[in-house]
PDB file of N, CA and C in Angstrom:
ATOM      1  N   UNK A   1    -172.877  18.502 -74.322  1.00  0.00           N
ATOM      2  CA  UNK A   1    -172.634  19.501 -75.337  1.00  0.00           C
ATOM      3  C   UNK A   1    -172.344  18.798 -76.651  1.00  0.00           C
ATOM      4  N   UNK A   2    -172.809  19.393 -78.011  1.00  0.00           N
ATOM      5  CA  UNK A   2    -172.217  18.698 -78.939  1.00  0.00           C
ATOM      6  C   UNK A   2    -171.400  18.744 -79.400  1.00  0.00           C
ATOM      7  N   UNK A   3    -170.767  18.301 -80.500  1.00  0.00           N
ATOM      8  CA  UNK A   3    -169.263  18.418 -80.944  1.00  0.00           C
ATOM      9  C   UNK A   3    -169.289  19.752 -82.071  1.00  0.00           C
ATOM     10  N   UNK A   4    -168.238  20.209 -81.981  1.00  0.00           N
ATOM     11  CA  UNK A   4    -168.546  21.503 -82.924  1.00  0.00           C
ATOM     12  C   UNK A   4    -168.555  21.132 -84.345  1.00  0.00           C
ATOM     13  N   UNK A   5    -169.201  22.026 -85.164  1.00  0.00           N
ATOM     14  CA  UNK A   5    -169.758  21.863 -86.188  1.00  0.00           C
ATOM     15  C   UNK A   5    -169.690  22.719 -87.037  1.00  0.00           C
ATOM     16  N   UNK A   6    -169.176  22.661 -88.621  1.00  0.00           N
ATOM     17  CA  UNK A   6    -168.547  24.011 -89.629  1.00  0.00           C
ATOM     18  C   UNK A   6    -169.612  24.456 -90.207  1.00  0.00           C
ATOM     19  N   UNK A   7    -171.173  23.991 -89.632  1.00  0.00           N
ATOM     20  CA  UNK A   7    -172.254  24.805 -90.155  1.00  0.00           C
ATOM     21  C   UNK A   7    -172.564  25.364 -88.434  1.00  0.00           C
ATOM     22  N   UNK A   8    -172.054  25.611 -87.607  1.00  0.00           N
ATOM     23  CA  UNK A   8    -172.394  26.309 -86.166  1.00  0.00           C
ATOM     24  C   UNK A   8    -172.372  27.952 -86.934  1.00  0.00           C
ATOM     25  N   UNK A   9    -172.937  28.745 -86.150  1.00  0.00           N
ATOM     26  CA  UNK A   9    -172.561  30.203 -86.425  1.00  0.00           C
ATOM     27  C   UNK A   9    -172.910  30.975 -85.271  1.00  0.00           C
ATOM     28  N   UNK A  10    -172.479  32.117 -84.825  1.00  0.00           N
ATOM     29  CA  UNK A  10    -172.425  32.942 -83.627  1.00  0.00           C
ATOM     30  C   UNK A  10    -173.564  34.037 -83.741  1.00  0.00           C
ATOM     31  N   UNK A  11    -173.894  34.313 -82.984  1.00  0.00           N
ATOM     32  CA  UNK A  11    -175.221  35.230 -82.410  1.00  0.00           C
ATOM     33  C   UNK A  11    -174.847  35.796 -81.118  1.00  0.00           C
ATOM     34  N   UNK A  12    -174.409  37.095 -81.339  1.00  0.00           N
ATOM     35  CA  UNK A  12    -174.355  38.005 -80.316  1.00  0.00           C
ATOM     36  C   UNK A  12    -175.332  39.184 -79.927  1.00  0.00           C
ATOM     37  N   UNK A  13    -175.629  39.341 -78.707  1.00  0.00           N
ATOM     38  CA  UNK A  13    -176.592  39.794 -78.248  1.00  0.00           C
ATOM     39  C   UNK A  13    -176.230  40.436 -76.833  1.00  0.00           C
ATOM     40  N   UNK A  14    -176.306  41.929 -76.674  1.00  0.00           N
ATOM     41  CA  UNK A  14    -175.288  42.537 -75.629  1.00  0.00           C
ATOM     42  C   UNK A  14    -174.024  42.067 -75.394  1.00  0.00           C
ATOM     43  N   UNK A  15    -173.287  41.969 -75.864  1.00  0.00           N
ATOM     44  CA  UNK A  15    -171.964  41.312 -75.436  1.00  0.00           C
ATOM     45  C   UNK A  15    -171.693  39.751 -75.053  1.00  0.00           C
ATOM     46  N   UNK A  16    -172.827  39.244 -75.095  1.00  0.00           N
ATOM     47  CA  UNK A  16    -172.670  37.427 -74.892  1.00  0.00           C
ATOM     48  C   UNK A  16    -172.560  37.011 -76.225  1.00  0.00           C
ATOM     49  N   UNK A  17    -172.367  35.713 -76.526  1.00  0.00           N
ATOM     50  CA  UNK A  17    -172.541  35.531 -77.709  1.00  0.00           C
ATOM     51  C   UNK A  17    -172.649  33.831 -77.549  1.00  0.00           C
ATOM     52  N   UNK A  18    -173.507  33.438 -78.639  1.00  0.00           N
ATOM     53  CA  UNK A  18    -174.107  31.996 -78.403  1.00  0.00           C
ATOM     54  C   UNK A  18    -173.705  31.140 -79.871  1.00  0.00           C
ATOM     55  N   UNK A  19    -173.428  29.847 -79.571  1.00  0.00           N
ATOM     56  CA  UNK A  19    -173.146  29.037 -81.267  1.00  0.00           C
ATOM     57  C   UNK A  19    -174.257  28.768 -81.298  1.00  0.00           C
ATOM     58  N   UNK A  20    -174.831  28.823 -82.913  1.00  0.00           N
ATOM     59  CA  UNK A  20    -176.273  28.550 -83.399  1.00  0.00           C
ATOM     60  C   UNK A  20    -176.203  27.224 -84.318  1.00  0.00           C
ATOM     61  N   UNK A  21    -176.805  26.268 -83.949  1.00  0.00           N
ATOM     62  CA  UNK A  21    -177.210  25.283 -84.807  1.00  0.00           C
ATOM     63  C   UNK A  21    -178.319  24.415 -85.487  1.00  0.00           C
ATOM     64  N   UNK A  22    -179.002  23.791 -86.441  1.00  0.00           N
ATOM     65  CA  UNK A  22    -180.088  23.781 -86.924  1.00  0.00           C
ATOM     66  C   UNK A  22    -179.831  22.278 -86.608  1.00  0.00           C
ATOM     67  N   UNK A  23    -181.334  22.029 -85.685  1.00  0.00           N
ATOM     68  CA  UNK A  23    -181.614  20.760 -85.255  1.00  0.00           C
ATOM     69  C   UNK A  23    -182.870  20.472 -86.102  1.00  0.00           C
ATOM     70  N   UNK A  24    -182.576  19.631 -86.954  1.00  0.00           N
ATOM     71  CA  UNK A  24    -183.448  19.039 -88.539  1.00  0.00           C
ATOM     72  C   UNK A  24    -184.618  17.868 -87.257  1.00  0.00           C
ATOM     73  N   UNK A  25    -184.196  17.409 -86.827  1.00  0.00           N
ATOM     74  CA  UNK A  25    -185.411  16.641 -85.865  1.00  0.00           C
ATOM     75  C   UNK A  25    -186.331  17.683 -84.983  1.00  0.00           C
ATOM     76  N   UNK A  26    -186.109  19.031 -84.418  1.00  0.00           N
ATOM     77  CA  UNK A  26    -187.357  19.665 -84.457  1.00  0.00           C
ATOM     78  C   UNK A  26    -187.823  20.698 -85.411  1.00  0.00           C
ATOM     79  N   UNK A  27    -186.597  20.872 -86.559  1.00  0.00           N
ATOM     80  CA  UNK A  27    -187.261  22.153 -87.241  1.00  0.00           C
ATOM     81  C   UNK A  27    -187.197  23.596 -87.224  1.00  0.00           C
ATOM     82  N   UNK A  28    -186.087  23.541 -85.760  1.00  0.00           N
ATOM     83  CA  UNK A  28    -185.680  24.427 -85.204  1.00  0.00           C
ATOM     84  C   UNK A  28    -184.185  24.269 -85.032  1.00  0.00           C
ATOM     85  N   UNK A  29    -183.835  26.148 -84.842  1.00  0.00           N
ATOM     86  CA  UNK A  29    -182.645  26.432 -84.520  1.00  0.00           C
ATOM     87  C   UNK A  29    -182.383  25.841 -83.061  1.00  0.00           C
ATOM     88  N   UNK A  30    -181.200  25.974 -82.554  1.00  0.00           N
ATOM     89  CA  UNK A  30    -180.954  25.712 -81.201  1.00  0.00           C
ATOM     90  C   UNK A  30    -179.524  26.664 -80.693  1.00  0.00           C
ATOM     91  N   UNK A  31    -179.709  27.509 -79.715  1.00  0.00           N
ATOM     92  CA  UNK A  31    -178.400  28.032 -79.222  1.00  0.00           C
ATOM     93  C   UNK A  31    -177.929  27.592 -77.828  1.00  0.00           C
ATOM     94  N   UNK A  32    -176.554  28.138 -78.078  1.00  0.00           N
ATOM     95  CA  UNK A  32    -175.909  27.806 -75.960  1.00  0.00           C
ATOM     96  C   UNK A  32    -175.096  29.003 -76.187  1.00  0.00           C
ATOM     97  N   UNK A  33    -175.289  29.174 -75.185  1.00  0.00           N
ATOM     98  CA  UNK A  33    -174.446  30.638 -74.865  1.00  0.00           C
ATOM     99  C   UNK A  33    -173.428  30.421 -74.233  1.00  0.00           C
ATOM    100  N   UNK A  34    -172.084  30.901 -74.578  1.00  0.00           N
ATOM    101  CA  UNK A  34    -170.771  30.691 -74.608  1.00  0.00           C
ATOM    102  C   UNK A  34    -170.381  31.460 -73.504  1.00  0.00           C
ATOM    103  N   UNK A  35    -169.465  30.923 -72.636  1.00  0.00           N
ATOM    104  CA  UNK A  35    -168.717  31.425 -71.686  1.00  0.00           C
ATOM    105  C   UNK A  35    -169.546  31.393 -70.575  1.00  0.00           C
ATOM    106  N   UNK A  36    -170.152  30.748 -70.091  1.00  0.00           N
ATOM    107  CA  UNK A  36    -171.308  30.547 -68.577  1.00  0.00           C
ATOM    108  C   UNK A  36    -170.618  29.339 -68.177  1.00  0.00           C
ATOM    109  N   UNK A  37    -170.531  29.352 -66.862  1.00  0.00           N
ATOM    110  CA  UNK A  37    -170.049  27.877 -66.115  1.00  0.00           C
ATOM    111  C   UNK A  37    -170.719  27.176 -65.742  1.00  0.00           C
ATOM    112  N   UNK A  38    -172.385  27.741 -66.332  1.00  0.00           N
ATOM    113  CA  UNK A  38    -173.385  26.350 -66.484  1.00  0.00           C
ATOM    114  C   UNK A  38    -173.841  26.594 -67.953  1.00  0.00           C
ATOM    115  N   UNK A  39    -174.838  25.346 -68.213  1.00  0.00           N
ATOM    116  CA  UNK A  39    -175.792  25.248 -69.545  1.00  0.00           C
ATOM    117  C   UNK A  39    -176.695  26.461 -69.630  1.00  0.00           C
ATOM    118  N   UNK A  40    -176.679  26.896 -70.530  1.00  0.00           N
ATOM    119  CA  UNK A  40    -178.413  27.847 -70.996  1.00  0.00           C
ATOM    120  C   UNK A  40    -177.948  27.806 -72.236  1.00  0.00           C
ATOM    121  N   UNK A  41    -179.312  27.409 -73.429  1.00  0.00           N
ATOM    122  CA  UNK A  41    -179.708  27.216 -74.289  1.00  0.00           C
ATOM    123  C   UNK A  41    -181.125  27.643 -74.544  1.00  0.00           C
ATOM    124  N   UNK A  42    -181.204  27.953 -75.228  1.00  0.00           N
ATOM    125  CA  UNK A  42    -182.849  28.518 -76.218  1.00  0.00           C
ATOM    126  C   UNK A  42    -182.961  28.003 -77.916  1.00  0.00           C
ATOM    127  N   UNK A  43    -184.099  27.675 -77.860  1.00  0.00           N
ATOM    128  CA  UNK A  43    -184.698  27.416 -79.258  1.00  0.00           C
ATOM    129  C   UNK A  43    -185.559  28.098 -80.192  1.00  0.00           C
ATOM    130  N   UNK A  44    -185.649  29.216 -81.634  1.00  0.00           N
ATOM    131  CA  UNK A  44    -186.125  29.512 -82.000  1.00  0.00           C
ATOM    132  C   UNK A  44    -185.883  29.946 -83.427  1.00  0.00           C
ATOM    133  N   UNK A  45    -187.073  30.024 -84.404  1.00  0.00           N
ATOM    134  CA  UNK A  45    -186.909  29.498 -86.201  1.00  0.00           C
ATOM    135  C   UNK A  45    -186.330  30.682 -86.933  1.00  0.00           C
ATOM    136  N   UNK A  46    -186.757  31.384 -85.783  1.00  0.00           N
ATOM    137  CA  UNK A  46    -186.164  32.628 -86.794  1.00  0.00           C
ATOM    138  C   UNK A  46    -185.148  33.614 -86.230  1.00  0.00           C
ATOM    139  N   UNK A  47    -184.106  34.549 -86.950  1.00  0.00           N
ATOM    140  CA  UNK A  47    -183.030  35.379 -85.800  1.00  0.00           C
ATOM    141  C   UNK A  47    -183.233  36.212 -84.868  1.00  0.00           C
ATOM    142  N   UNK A  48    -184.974  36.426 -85.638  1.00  0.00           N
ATOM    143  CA  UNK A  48    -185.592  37.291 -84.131  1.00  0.00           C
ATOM    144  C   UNK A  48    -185.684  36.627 -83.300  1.00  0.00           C
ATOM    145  N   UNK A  49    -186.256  35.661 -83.094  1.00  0.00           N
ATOM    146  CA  UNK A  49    -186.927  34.429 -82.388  1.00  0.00           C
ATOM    147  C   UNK A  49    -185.618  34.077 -81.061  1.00  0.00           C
ATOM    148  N   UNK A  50    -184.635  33.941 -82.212  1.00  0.00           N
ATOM    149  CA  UNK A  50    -183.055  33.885 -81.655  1.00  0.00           C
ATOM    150  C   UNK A  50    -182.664  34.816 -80.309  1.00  0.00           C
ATOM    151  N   UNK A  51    -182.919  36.185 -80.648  1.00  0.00           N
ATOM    152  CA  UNK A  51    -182.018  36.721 -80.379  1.00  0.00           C
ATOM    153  C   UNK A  51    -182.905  37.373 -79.025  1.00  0.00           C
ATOM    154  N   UNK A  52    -184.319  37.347 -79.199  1.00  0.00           N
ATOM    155  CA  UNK A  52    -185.349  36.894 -77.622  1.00  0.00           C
ATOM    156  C   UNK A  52    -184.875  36.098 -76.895  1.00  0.00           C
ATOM    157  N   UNK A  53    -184.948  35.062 -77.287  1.00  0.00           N
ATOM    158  CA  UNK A  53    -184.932  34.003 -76.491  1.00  0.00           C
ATOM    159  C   UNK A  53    -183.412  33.427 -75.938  1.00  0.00           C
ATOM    160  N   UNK A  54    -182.457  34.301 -76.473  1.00  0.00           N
ATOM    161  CA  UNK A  54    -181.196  34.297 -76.060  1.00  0.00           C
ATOM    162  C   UNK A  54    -181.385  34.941 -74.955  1.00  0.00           C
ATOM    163  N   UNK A  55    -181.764  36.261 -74.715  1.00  0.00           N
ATOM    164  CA  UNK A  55    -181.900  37.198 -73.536  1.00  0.00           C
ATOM    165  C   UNK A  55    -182.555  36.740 -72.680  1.00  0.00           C
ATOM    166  N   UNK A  56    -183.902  36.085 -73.185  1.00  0.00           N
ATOM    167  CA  UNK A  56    -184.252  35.319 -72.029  1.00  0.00           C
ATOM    168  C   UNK A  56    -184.057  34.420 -70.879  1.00  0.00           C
ATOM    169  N   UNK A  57    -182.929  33.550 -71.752  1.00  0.00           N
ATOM    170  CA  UNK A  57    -182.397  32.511 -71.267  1.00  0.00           C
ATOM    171  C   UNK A  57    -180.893  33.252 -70.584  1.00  0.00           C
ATOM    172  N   UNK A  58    -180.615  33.931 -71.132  1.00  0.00           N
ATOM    173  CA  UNK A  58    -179.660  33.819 -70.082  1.00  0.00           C
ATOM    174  C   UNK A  58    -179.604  35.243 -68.846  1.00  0.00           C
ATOM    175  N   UNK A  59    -181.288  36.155 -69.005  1.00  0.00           N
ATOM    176  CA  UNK A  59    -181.474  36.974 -67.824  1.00  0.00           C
ATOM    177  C   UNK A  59    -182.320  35.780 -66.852  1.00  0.00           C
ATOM    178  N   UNK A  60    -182.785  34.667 -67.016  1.00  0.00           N
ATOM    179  CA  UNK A  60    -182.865  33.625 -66.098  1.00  0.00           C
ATOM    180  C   UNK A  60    -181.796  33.195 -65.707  1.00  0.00           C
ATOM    181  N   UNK A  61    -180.724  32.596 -66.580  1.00  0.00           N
ATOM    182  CA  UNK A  61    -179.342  32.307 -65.900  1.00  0.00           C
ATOM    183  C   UNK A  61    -178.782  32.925 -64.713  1.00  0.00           C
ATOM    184  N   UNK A  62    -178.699  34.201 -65.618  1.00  0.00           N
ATOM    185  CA  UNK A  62    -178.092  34.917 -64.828  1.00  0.00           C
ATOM    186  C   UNK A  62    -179.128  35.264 -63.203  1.00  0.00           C
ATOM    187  N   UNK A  63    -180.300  35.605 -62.975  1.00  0.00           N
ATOM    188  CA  UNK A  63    -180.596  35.677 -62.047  1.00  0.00           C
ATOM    189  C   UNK A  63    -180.535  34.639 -61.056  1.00  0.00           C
ATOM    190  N   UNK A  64    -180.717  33.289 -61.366  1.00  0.00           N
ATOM    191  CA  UNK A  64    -180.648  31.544 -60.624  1.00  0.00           C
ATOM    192  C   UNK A  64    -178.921  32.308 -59.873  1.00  0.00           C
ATOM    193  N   UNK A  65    -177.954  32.412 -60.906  1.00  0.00           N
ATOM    194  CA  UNK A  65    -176.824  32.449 -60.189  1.00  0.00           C
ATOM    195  C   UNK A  65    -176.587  33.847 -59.154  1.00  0.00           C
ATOM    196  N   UNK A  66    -177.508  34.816 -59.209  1.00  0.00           N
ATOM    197  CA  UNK A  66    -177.367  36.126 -57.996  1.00  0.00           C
ATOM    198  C   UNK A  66    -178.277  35.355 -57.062  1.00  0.00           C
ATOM    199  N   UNK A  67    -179.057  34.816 -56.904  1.00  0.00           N
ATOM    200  CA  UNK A  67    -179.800  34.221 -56.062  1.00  0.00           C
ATOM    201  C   UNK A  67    -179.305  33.170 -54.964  1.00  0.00           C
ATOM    202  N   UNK A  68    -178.263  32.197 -55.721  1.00  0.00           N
ATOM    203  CA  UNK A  68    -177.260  31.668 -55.456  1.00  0.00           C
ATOM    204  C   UNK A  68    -176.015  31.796 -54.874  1.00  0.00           C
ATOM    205  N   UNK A  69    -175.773  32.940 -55.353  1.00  0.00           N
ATOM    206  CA  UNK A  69    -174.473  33.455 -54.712  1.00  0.00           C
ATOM    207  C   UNK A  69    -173.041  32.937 -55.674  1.00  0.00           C
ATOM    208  N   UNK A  70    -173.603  32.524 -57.112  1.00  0.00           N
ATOM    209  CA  UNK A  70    -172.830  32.340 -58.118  1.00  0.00           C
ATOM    210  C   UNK A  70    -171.864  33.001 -59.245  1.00  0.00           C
ATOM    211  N   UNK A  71    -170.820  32.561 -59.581  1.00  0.00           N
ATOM    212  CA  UNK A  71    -170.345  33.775 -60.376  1.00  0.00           C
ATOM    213  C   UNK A  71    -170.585  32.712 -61.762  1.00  0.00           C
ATOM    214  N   UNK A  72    -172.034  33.536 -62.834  1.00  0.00           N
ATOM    215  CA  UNK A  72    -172.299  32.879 -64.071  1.00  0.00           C
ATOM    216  C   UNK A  72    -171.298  32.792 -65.033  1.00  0.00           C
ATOM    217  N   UNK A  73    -170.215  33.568 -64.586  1.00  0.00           N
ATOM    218  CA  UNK A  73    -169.115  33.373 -66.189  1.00  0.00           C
ATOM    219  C   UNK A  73    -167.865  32.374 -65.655  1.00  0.00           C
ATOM    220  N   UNK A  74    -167.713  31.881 -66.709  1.00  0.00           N
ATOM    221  CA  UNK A  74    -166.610  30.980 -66.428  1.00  0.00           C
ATOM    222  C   UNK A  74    -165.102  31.491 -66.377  1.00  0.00           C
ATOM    223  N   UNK A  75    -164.242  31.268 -65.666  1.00  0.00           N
ATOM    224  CA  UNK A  75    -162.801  32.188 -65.354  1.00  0.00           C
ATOM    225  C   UNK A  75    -162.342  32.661 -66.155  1.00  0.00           C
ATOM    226  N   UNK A  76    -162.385  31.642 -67.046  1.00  0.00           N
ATOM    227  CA  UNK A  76    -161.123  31.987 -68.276  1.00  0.00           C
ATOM    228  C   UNK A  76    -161.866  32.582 -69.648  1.00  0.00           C
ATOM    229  N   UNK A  77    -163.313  32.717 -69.424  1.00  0.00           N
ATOM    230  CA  UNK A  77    -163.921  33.539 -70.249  1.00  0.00           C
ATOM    231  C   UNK A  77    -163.455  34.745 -70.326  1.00  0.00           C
ATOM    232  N   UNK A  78    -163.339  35.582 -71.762  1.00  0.00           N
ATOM    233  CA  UNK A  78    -162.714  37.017 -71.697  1.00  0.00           C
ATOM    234  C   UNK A  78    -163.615  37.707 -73.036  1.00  0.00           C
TER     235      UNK A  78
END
C-alpha cells in the first residue's frame, strides 16, 4: 500500500468509498477501496471511468469472498 498522500481524494460509490491517486508513470488515476480485508484497486482517467471500475472491482471482490466463505470487510471497518 502506499503512504498517504495530501493530494489522495475519496470516491464514494454505494456506500464504499476508495482513496484516489494520480499515478504520473501511467497517466492514470489509481483507486483502493477502503475498508476490505483484502486489496482491490481499479484504474481509470476519468471520474466516470472511476466510479465503473470501482464497482467492478469490488462486485469481483466481493463475489471471490462469498465463494470462499469470506467476510470482505475488515472488523473494525464502520
Amino acid at each position: 500500500m502506499q503512504p498517504e498522500c495530501d493530494d489522495s481524494i475519496l470516491l464514494e460509490v454505494e456506500g464504499h468509498k476508495a482513496r484516489i491517486d494520480y499515478d504520473a508513470n501511467i497517466g492514470m488515476f489509481r483507486g483502493e477501496i477502503l475498508g476490505l480485508n483484502g486489496g482491490a484497486d481499479f484504474y481509470g482517467k476519468t471520474t466516470d471511468e472511476l466510479r465503473v471500475e470501482l464497482k467492478n472491482s469490488l462486485d469481483v471482490f466481493l463475489d471471490i469472498c462469498e465463494e470462499k466463505g469470506i467476510n470482505p470487510y475488515r472488523e473494525s471497518y464502520s
